[in-house]
C-alpha atoms as a PDB file:
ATOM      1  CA  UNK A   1     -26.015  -9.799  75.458  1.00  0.00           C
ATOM      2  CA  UNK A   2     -22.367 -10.247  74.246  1.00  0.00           C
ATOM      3  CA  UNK A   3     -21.273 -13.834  73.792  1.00  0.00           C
ATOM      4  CA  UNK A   4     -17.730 -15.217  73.207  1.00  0.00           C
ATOM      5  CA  UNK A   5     -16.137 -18.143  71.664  1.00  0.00           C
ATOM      6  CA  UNK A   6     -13.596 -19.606  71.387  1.00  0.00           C
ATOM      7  CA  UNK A   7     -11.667 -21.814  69.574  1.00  0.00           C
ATOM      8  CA  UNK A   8      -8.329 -23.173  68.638  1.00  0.00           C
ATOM      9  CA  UNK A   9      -7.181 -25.281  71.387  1.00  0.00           C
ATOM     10  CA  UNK A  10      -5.999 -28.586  70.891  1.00  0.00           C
ATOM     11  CA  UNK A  11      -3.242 -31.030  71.548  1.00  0.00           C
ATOM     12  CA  UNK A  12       0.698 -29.755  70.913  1.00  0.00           C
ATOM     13  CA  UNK A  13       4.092 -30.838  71.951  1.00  0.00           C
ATOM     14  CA  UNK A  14       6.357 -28.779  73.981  1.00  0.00           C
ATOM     15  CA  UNK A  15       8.160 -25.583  71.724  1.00  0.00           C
ATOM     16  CA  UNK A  16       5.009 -26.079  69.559  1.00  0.00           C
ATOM     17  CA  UNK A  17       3.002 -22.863  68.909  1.00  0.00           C
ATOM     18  CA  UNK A  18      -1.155 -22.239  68.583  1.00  0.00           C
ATOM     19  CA  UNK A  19      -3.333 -19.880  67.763  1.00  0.00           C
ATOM     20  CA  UNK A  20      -6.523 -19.528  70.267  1.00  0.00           C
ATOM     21  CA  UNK A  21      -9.390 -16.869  68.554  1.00  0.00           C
ATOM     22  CA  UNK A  22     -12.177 -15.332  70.045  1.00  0.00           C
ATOM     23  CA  UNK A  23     -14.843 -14.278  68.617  1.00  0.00           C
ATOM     24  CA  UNK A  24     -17.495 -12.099  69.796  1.00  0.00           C
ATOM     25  CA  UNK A  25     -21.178 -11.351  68.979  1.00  0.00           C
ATOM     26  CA  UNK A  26     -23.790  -9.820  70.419  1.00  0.00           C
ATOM     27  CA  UNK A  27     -22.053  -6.267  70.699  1.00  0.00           C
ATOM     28  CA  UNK A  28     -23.477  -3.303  70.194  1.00  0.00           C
ATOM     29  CA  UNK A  29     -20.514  -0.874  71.213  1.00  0.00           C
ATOM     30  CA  UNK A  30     -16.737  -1.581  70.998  1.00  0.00           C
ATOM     31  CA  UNK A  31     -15.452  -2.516  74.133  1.00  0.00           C
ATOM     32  CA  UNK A  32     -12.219  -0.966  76.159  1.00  0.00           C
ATOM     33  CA  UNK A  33     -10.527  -4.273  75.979  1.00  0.00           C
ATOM     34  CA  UNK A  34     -10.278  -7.745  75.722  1.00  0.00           C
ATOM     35  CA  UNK A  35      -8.048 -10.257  77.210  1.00  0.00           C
ATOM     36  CA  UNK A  36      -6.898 -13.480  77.993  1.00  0.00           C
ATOM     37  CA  UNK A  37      -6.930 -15.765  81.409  1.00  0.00           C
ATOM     38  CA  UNK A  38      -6.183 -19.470  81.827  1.00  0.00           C
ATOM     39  CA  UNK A  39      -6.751 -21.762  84.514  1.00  0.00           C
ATOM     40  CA  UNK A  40      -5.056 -25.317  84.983  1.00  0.00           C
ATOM     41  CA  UNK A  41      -6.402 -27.713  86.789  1.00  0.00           C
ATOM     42  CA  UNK A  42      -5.976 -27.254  90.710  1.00  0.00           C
ATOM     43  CA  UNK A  43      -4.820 -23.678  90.213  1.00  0.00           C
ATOM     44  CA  UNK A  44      -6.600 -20.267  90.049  1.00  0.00           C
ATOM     45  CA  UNK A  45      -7.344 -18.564  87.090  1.00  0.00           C
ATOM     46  CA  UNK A  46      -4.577 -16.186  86.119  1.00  0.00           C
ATOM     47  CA  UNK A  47      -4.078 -13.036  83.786  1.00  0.00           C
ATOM     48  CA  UNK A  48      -2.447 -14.122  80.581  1.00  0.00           C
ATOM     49  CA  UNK A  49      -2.416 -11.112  78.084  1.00  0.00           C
ATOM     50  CA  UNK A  50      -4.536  -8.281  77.273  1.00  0.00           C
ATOM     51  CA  UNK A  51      -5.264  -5.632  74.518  1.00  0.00           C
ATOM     52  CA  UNK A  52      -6.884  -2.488  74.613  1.00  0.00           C
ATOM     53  CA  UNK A  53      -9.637  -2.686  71.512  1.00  0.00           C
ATOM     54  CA  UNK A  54      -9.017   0.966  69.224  1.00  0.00           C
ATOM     55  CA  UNK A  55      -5.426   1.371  69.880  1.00  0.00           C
ATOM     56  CA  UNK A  56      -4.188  -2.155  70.120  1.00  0.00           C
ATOM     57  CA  UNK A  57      -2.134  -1.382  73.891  1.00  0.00           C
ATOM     58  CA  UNK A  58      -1.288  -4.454  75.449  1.00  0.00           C
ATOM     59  CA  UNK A  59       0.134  -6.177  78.432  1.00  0.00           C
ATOM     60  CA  UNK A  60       1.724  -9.235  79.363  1.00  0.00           C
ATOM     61  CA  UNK A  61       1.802 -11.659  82.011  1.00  0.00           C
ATOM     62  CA  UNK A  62       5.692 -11.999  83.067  1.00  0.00           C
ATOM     63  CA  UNK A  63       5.366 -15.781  82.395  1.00  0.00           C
ATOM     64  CA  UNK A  64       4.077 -15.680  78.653  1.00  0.00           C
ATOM     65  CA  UNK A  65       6.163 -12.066  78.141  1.00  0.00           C
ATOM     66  CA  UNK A  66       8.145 -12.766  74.412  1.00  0.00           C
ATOM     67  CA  UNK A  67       6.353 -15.809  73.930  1.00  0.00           C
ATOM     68  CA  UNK A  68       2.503 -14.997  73.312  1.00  0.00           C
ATOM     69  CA  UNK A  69       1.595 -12.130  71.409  1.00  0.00           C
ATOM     70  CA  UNK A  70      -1.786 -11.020  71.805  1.00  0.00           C
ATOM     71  CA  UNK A  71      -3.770  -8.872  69.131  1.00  0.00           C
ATOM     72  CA  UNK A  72      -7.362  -8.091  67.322  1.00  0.00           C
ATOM     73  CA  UNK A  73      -9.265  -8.117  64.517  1.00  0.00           C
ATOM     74  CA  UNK A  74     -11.461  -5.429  64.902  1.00  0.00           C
ATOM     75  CA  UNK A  75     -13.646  -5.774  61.676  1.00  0.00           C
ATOM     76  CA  UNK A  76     -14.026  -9.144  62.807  1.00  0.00           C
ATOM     77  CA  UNK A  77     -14.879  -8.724  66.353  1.00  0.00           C
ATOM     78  CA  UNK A  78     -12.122 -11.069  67.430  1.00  0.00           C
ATOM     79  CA  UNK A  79      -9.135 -11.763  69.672  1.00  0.00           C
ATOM     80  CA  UNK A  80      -6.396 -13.517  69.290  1.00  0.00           C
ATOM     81  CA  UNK A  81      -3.514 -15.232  71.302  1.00  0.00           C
ATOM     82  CA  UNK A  82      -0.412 -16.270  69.244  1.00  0.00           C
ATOM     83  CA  UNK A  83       0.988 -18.821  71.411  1.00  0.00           C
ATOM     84  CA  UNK A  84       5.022 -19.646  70.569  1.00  0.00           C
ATOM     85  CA  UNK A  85       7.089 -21.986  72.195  1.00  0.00           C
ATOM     86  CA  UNK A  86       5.341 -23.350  74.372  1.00  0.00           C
ATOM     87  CA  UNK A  87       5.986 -25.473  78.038  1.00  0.00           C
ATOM     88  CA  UNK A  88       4.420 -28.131  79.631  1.00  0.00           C
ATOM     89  CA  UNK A  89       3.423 -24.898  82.301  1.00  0.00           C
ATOM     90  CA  UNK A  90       1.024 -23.917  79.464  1.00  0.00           C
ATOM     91  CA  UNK A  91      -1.042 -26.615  80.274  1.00  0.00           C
ATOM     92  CA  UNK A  92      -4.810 -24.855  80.789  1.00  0.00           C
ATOM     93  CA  UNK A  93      -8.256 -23.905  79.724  1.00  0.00           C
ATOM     94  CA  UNK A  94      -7.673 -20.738  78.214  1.00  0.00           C
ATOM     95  CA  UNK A  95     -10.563 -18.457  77.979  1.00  0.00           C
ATOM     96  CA  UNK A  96     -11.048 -14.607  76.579  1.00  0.00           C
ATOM     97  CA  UNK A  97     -12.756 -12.009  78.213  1.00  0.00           C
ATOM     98  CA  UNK A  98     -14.545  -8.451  77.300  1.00  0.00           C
ATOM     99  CA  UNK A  99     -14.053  -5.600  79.563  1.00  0.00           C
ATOM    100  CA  UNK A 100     -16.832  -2.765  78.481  1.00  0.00           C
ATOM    101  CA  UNK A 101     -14.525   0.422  80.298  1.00  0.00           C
ATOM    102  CA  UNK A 102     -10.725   0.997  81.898  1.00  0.00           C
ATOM    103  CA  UNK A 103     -10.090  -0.944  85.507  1.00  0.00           C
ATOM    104  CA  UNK A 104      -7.015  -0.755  87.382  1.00  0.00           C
ATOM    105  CA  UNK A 105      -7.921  -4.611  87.779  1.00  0.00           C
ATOM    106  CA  UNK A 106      -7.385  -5.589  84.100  1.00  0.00           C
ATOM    107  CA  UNK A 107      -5.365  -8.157  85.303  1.00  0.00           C
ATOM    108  CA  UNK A 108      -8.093  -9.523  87.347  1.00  0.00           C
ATOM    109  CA  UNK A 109     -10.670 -11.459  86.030  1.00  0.00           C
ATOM    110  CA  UNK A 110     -13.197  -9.014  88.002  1.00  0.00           C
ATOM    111  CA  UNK A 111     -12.284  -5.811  85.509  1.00  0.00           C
ATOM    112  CA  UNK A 112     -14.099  -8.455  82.927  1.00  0.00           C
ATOM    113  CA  UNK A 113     -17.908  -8.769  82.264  1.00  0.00           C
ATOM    114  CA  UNK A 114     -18.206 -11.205  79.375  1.00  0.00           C
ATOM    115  CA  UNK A 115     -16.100 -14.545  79.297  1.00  0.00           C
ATOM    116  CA  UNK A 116     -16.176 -17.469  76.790  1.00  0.00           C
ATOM    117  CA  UNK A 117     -16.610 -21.086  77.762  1.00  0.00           C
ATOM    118  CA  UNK A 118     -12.959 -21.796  77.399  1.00  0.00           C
ATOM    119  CA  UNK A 119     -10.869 -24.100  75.074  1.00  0.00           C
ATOM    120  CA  UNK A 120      -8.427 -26.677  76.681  1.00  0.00           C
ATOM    121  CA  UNK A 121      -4.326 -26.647  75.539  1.00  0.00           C
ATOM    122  CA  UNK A 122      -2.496 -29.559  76.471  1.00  0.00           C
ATOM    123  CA  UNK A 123       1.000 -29.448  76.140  1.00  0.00           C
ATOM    124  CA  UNK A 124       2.849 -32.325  76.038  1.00  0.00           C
ATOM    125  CA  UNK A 125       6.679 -32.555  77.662  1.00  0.00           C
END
């Protein structure tokens, strides 16, 4: 059973920057990709960024697009979301998420298996 974690949320004023990690464990096969959703409170949970896991292909939500960079570790089984100037609209639980093959519904959290628990990221105005 794959489990992920993560960590690296935390309290930061607006056009402050973060960096969330995930780390996995459990595996025992490289998966297609992982991403990144977050959910605020109220709202759905929405597609953030994602990377494909041996080539390192990503994709961007247009609303983090030249502000969070997404990318992997893959020695160390983990994901990563480089979070730069950030907004108030940032404001979420942000939580990563393994997809074992391709989807056409990457950015849906239903192309996704295994999800963390989430970390919280409060951005202040």
């Amino acid at each position: 059973q794959v489990q992920l974690v993560e960590s690296g949320g935390g309290l930061v004023q607006a056009g402050g920057s973060l960096r969330l990690l995930c780390a996995a464990s459990g595996r025992t096969r490289s998966p297609y990709a992982m991403g990144w959703f977050r959910q605020a409170p109220g709202k759905e949970r929405e597609f953030v960024a994602v990377t494909t896991w041996s080539y390192g292909v990503t994709d961007y939500a247009d609303s983090v697009m030249g502000r969070f960079i997404i990318s992997r570790d893959v020695d160390k089984s983990t994901a990563y979301l480089q979070m730069n100037s950030l907004k108030h609209d940032d404001t979420a639980v942000y939580y990563c998420a393994e997809a074992v093959n391709y989807s056409t519904e990457y950015k849906s959290h239903e192309g996704y298996k295994y999800w963390g628990p989430g970390t919280q990221v409060p951005v202040s105005s």
